[in-house]
Structure formats: C-alpha cells, structure tokens
N, C-alpha and C. Protein backbone atom coordinates (compact mmCIF):
# COMPACT_ATOMS: atom_id res chain seq x y z
N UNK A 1 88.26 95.15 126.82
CA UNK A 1 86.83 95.41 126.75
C UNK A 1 86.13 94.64 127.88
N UNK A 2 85.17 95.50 128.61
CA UNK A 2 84.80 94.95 129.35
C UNK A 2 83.12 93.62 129.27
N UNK A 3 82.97 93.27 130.14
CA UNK A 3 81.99 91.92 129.32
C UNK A 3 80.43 93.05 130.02
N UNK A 4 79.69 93.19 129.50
CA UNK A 4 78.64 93.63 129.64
C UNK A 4 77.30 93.15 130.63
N UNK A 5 77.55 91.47 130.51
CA UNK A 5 76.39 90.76 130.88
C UNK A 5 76.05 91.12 132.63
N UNK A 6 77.09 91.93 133.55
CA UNK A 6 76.40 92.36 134.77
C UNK A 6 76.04 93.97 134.70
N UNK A 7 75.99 94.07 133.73
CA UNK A 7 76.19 95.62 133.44
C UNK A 7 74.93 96.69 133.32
N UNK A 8 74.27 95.53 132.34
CA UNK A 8 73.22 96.16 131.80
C UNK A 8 71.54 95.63 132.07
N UNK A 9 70.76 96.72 131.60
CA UNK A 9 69.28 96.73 132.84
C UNK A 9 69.07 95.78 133.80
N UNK A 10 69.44 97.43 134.76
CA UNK A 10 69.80 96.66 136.11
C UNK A 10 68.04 96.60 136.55
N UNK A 11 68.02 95.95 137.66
CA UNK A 11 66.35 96.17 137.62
C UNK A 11 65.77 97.07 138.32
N UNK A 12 66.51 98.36 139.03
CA UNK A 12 66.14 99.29 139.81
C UNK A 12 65.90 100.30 138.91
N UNK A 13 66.64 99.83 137.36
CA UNK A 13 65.88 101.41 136.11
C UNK A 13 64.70 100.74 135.42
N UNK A 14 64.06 99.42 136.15
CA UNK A 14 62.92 98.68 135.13
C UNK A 14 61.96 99.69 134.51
N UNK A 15 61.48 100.09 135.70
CA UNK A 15 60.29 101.30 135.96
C UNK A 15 60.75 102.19 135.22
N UNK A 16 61.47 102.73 135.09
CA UNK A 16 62.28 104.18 134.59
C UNK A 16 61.88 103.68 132.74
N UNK A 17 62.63 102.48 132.82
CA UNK A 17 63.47 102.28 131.46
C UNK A 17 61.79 101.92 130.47
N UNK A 18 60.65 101.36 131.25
CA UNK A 18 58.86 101.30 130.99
C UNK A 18 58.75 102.44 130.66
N UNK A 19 58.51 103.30 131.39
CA UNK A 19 58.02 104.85 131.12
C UNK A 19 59.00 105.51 130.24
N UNK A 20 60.17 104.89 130.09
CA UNK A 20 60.96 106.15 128.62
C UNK A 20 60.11 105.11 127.64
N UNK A 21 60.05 104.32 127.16
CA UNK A 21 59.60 103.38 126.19
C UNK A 21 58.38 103.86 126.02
N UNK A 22 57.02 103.99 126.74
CA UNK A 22 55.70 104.05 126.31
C UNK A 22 55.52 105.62 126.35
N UNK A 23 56.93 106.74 126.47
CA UNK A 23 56.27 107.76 126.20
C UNK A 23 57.80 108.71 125.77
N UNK A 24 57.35 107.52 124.49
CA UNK A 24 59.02 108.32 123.53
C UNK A 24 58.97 109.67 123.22
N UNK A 25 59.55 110.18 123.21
CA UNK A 25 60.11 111.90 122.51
C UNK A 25 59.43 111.94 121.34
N UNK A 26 59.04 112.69 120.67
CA UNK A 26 58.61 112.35 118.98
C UNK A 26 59.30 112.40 118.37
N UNK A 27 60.88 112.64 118.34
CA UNK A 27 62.14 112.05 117.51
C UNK A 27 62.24 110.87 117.40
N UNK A 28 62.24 110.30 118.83
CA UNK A 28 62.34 108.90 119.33
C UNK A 28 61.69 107.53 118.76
N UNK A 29 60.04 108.47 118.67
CA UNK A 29 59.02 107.72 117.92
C UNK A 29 59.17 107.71 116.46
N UNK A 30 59.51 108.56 115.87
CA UNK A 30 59.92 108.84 114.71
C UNK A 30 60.99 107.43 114.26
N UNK A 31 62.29 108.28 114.86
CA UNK A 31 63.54 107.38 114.72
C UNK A 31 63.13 105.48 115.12
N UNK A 32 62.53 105.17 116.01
CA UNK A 32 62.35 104.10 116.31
C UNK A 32 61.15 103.24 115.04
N UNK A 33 60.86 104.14 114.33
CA UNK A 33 59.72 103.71 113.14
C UNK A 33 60.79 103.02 112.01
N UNK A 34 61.76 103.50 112.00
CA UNK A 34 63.30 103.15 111.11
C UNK A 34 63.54 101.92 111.90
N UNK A 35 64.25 101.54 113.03
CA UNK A 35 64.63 100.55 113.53
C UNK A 35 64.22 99.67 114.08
N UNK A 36 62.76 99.25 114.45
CA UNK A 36 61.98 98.39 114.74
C UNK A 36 62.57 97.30 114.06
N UNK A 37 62.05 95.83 114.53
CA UNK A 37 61.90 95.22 113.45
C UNK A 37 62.67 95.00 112.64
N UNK A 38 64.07 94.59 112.93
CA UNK A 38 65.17 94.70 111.93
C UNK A 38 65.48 95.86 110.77
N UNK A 39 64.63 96.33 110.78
CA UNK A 39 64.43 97.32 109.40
C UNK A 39 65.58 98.10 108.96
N UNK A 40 66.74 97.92 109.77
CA UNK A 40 67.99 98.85 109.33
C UNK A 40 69.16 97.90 108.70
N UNK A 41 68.93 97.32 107.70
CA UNK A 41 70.23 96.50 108.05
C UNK A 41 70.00 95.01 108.20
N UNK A 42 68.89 94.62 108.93
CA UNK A 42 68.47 93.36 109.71
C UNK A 42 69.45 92.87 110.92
N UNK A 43 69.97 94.73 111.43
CA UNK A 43 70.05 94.94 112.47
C UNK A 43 68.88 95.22 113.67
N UNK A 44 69.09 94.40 115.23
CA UNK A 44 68.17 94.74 115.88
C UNK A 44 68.68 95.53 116.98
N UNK A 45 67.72 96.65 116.92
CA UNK A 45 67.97 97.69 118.23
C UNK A 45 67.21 97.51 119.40
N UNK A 46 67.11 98.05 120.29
CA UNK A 46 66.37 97.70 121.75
C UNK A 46 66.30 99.62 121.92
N UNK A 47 65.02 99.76 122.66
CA UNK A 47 64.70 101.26 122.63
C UNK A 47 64.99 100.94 124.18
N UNK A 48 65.15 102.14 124.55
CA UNK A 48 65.82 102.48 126.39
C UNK A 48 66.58 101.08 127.20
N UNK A 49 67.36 101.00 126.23
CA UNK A 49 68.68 100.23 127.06
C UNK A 49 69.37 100.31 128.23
N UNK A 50 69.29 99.84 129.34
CA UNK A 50 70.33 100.11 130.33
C UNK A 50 71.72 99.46 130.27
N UNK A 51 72.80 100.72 130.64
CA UNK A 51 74.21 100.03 130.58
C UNK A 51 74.88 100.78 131.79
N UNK A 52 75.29 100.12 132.79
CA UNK A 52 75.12 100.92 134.01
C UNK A 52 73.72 101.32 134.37
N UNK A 53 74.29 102.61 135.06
CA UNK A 53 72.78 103.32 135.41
C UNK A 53 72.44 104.68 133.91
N UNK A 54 73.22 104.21 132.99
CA UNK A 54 72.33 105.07 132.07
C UNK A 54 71.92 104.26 130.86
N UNK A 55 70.24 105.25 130.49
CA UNK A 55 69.61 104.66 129.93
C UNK A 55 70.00 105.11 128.02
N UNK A 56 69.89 104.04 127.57
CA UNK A 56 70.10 104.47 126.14
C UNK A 56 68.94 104.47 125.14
N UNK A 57 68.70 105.54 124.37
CA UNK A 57 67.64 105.81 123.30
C UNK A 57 67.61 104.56 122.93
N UNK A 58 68.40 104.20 122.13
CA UNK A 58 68.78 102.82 121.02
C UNK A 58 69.44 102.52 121.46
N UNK A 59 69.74 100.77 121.24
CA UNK A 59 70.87 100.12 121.12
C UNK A 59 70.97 98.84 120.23
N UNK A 60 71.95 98.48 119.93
CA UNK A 60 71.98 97.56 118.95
C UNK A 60 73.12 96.95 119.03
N UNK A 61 72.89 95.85 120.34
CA UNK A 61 73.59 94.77 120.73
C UNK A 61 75.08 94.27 119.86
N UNK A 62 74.37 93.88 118.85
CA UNK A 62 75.59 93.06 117.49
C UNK A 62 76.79 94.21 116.93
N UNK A 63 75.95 95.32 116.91
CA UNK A 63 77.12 96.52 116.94
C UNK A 63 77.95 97.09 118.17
N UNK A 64 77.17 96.47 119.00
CA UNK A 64 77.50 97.81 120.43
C UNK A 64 77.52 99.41 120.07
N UNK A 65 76.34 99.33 119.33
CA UNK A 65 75.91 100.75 119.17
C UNK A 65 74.74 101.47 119.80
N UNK A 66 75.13 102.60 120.26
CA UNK A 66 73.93 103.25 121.03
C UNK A 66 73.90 104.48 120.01
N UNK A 67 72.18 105.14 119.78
CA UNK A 67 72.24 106.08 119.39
C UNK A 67 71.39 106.96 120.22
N UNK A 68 72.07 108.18 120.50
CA UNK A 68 71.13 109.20 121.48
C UNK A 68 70.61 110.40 120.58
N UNK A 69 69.91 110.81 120.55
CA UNK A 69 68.68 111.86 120.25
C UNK A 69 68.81 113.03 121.23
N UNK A 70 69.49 113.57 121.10
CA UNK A 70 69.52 115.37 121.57
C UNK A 70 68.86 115.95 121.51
N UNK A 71 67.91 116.78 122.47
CA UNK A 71 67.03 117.85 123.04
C UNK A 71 67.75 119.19 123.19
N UNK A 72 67.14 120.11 123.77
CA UNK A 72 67.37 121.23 124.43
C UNK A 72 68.51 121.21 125.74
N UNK A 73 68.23 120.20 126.48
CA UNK A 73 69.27 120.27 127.71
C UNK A 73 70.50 119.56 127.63
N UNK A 74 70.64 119.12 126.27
CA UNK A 74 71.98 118.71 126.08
C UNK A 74 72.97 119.77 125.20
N UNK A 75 72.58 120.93 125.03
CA UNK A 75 72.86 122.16 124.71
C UNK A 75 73.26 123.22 125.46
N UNK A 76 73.29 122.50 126.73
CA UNK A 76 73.85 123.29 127.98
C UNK A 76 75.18 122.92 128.70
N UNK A 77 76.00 123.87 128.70
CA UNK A 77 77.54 123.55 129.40
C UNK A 77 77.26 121.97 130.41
N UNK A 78 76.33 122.06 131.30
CA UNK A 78 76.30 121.07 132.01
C UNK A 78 75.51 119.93 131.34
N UNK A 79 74.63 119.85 130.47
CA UNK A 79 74.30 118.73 129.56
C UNK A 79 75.57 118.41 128.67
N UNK A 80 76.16 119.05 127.89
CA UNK A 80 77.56 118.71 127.45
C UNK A 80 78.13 118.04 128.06
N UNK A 81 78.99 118.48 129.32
CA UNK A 81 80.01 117.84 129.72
C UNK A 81 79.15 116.43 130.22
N UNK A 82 78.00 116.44 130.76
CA UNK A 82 77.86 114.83 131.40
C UNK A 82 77.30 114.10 130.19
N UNK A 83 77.30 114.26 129.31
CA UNK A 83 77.53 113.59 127.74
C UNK A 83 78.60 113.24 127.71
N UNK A 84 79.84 113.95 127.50
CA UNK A 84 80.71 113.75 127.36
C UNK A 84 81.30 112.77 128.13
N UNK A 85 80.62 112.27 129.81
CA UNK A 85 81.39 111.94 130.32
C UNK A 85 80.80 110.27 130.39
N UNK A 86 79.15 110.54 129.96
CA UNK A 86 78.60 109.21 129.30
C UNK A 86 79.14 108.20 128.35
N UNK A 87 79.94 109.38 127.23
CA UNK A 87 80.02 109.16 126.08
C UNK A 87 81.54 108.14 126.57
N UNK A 88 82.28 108.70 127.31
CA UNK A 88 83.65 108.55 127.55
C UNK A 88 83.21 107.10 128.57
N UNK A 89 82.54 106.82 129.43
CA UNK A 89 82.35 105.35 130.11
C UNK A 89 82.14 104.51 128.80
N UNK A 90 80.65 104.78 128.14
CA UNK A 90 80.90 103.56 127.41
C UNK A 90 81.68 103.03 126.26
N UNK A 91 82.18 104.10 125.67
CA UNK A 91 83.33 103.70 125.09
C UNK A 91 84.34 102.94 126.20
N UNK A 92 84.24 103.31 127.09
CA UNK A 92 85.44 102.22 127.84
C UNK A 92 84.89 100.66 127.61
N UNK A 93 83.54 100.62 127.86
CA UNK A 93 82.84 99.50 127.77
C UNK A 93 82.75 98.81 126.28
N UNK A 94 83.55 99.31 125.40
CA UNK A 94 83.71 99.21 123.81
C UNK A 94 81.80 99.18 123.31
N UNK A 95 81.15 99.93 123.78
CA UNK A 95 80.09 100.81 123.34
C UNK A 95 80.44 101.97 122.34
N UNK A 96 80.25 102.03 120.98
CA UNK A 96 80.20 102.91 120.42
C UNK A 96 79.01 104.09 120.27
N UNK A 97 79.27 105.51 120.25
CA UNK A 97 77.61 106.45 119.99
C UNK A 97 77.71 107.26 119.28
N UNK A 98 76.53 107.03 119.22
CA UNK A 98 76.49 108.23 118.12
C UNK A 98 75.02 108.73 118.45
N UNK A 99 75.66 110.75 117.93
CA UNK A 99 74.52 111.66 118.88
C UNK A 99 73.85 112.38 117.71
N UNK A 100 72.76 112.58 117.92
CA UNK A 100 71.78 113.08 116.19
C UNK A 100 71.02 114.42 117.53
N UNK A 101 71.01 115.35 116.60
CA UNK A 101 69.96 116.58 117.19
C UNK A 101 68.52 115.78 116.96
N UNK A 102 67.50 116.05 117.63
CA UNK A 102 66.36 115.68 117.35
C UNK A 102 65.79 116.31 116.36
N UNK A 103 65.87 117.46 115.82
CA UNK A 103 65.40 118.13 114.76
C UNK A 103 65.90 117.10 113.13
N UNK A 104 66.82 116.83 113.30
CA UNK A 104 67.80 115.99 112.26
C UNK A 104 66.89 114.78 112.06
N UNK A 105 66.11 113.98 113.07
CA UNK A 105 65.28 112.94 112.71
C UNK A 105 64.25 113.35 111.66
N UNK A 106 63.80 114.91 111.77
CA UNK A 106 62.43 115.02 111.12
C UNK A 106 63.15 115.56 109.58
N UNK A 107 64.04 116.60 110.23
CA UNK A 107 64.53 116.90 108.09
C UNK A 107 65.48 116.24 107.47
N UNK A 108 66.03 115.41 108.38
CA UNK A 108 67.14 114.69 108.00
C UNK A 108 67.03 113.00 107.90
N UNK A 109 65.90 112.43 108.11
CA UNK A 109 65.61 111.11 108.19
C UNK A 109 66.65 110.05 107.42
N UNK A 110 66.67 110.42 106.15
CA UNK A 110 68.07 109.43 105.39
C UNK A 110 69.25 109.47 105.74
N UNK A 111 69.58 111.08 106.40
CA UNK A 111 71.03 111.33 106.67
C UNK A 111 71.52 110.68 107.60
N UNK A 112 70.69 110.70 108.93
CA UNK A 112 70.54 109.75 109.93
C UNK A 112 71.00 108.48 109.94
N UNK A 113 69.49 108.10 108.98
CA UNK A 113 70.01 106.62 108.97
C UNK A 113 70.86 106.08 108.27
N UNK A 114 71.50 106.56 107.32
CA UNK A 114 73.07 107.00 106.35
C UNK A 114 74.44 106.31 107.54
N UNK A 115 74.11 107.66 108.04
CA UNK A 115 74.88 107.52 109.25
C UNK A 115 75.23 106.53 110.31
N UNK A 116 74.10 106.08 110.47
CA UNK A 116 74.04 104.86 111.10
C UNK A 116 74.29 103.74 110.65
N UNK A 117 74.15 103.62 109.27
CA UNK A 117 74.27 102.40 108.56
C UNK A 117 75.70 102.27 107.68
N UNK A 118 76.41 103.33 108.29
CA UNK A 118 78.00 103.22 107.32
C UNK A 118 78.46 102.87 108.72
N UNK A 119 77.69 103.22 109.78
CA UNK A 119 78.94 103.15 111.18
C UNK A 119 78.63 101.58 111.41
N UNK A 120 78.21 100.60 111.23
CA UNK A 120 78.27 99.31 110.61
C UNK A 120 79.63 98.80 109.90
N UNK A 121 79.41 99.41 108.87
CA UNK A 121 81.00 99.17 107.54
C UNK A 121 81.94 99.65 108.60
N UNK A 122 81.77 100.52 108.82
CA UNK A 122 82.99 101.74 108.93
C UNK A 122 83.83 101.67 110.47
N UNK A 123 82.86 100.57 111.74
CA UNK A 123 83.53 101.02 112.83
C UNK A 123 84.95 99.89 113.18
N UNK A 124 84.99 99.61 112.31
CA UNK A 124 85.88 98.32 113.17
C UNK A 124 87.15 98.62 111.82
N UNK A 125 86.90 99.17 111.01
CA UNK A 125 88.22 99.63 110.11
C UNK A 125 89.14 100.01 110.63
C-alpha cells in the first residue's frame, strides 16, 4: 500500500477542488447533509478530495473510503471505462469506492447510507 501523504490535494486542483465544493450537484448536497459532521458513524468525510489528480465526491480518511455520485456521463462507454480505470488506481492506493447513481441519494437515502455504513464492518473481513 502505498503512503498517501504526497499524493493528495495537490495545490494546482485548489481552485478546481473550491468550486466543486461551493457548487455541489444536488445529490452531492443532499448526500453531504448525511456526512457532515461526523454524522455517519462518527466517521469524518472531506467533500472534493484530491488523490492524485482526481477529485473525490467524499472521502473518509480513517476508512480510505471514497464515495462517488454518478450522473449522466458516467453512463457512457467512455465515462465507464475511465471509472473503471479511476476505480482500478486507487484501489492500488488501498483506497476503497464505492459508486451510488445520483437518483439513489433522493429515493434511496437509507440504502445508501446502509451501504456505506456496513462497508465499515465489512471491508477489512
């Protein structure tokens, strides 16, 4: 596993990583109303994480968990595969993710955070 501490927000995504933060997705805003503030767990997440040069919805340091929020363009052959190939770095980086449709935040709010909160128990089994 690799050590993280040169890894992550680098300061050339500062700007980037400001503007995803003050103008969240409304999943984002939604989902981030759950994890503020310890509120999951008295787990803490960080909203637009940098690890490398990509930015993460959530993250939550003590887990090495990222959670991403799916749109429309990740529904495309070429949004797929460079997911996939996101998904596949930070797992090298022993980053675990996990990917929720954005629709799933609004009808699915418990399932979600269900989800999130067994992959806690459940990832190191």
């Amino acid at each position: 596993m690799t050590n993280l501490g040169d890894k992550y927000n680098h300061k050339h995504l500062k700007e980037n990583r400001k503007n995803l933060r003050n103008n969240l997705t409304p999943a984002e805003a939604t989902l981030w109303r759950f994890l503020k503030n310890k509120q999951l767990d008295g787990r803490r997440f960080r909203r637009q994480f940098s690890v490398e040069n990509y930015i993460l919805d959530f993250y939550c340091p003590s887990e090495k968990l990222a959670i991403e929020l799916d749109g429309a363009h990740h529904f495309t052959s070429a949004g797929f595969e460079k997911d996939q190939e996101r998904d596949k770095r930070l797992a090298d980086l022993g980053i675990w993710v996990l990917r929720f449709e954005n629709v799933d935040v609004f009808k699915a709010s418990e399932t979600v955070l269900d989800t999130i909160r067994n992959s806690f128990q459940n990832r190191y089994l």
